[in-house]
C-alpha atoms as a PDB file:
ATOM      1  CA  UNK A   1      97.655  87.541 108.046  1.00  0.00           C
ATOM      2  CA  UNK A   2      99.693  86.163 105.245  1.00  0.00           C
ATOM      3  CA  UNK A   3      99.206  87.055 101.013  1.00  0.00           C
ATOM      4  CA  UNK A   4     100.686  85.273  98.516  1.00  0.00           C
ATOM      5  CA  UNK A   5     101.696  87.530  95.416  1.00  0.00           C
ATOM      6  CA  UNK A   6     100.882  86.597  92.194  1.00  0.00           C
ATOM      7  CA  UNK A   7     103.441  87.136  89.508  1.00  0.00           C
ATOM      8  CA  UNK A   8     101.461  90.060  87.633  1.00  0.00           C
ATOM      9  CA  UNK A   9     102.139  91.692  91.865  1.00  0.00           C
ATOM     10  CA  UNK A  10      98.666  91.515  92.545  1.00  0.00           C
ATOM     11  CA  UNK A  11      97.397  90.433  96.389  1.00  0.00           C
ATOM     12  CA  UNK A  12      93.922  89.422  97.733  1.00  0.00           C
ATOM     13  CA  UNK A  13      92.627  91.700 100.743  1.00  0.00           C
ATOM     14  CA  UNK A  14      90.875  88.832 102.939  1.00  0.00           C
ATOM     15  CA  UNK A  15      87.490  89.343 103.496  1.00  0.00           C
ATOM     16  CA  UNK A  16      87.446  90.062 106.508  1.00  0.00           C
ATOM     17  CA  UNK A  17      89.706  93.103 106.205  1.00  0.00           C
ATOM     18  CA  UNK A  18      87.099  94.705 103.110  1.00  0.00           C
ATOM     19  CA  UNK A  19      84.118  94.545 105.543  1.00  0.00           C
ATOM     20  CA  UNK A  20      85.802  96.062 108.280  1.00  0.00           C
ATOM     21  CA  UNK A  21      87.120  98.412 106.403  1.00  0.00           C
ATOM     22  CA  UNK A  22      84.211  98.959 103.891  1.00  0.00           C
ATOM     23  CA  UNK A  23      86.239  97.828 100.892  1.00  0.00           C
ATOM     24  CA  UNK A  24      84.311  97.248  97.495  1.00  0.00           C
ATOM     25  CA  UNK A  25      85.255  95.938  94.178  1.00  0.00           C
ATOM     26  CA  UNK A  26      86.661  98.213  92.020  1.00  0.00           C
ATOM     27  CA  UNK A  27      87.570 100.940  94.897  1.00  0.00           C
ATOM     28  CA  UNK A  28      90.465 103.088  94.742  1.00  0.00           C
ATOM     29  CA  UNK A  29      93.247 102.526  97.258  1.00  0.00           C
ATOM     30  CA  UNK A  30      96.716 104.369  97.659  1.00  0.00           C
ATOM     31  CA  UNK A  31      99.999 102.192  98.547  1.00  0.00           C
ATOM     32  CA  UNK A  32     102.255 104.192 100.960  1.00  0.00           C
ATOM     33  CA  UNK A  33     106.231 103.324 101.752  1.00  0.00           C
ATOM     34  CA  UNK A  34     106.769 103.256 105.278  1.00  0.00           C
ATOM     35  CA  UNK A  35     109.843 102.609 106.967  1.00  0.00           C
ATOM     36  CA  UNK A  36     110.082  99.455 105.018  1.00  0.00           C
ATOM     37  CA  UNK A  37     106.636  98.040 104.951  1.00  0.00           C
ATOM     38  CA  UNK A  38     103.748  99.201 102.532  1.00  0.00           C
ATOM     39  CA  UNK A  39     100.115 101.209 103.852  1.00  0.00           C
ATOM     40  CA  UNK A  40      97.129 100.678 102.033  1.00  0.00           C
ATOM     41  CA  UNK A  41      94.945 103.793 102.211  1.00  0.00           C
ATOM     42  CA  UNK A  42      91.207 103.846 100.575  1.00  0.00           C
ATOM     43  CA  UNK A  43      90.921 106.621  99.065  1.00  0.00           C
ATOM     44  CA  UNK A  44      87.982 108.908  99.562  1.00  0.00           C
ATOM     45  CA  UNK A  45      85.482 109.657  96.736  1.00  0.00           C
ATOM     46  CA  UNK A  46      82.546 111.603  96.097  1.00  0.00           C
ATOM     47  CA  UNK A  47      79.324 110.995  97.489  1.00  0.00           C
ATOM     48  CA  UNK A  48      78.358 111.034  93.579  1.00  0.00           C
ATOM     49  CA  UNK A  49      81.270 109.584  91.859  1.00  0.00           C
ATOM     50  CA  UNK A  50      81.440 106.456  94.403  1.00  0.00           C
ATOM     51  CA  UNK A  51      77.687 105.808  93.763  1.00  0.00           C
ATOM     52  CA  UNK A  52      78.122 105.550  90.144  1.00  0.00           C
ATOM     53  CA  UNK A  53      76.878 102.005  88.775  1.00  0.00           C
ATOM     54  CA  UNK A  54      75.218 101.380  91.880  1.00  0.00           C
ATOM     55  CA  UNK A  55      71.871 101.875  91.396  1.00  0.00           C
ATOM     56  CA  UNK A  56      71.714 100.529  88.067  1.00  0.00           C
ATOM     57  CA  UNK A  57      68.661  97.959  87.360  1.00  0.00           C
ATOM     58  CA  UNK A  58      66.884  99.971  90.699  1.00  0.00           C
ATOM     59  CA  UNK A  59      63.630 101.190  90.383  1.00  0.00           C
ATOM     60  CA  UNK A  60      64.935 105.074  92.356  1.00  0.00           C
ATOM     61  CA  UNK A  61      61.969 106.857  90.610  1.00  0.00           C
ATOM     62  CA  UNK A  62      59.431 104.272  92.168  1.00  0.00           C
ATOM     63  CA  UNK A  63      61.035 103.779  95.262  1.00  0.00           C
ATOM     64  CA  UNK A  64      61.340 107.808  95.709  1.00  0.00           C
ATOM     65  CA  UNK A  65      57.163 108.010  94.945  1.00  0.00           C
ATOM     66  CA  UNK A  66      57.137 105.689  98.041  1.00  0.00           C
ATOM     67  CA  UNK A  67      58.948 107.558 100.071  1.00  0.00           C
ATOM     68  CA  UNK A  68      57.577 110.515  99.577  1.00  0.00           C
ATOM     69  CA  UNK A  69      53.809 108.948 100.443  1.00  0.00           C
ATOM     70  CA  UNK A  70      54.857 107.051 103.256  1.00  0.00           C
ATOM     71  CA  UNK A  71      56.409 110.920 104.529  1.00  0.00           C
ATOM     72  CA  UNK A  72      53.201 112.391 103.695  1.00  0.00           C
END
């Protein structure tokens, strides 16, 4: 596949490549030299730290009462 740069350096990851790879905005990735050519890496984060944000505007106390009903 084939990236234009911009001239601030910055690339698009095609779409296609963030879903298979579970890519989200905002997601940390390291850039590895190679033998010439450049690695992305995404970079691991906590369980906590990468669901920071997420969760915002969701109802988790309701949804937890339902869950815990439905377990009984």
């Amino acid at each position: 596949m084939i990236c234009r740069m911009t001239e601030r350096g910055q690339i698009v990851i095609p779409a296609a490549f963030r879903k298979k790879l579970g890519l989200w905005a905002g997601q940390r990735v390291e850039i590895v030299e190679a033998e010439g050519a450049l690695l992305l890496r995404p970079l691991q984060e906590s369980p906590l730290a990468a669901a920071r944000g997420r969760l915002r505007g969701a109802k988790l106390i309701e949804t937890l009462l339902e869950d815990r009903k439905r377990d009984g």
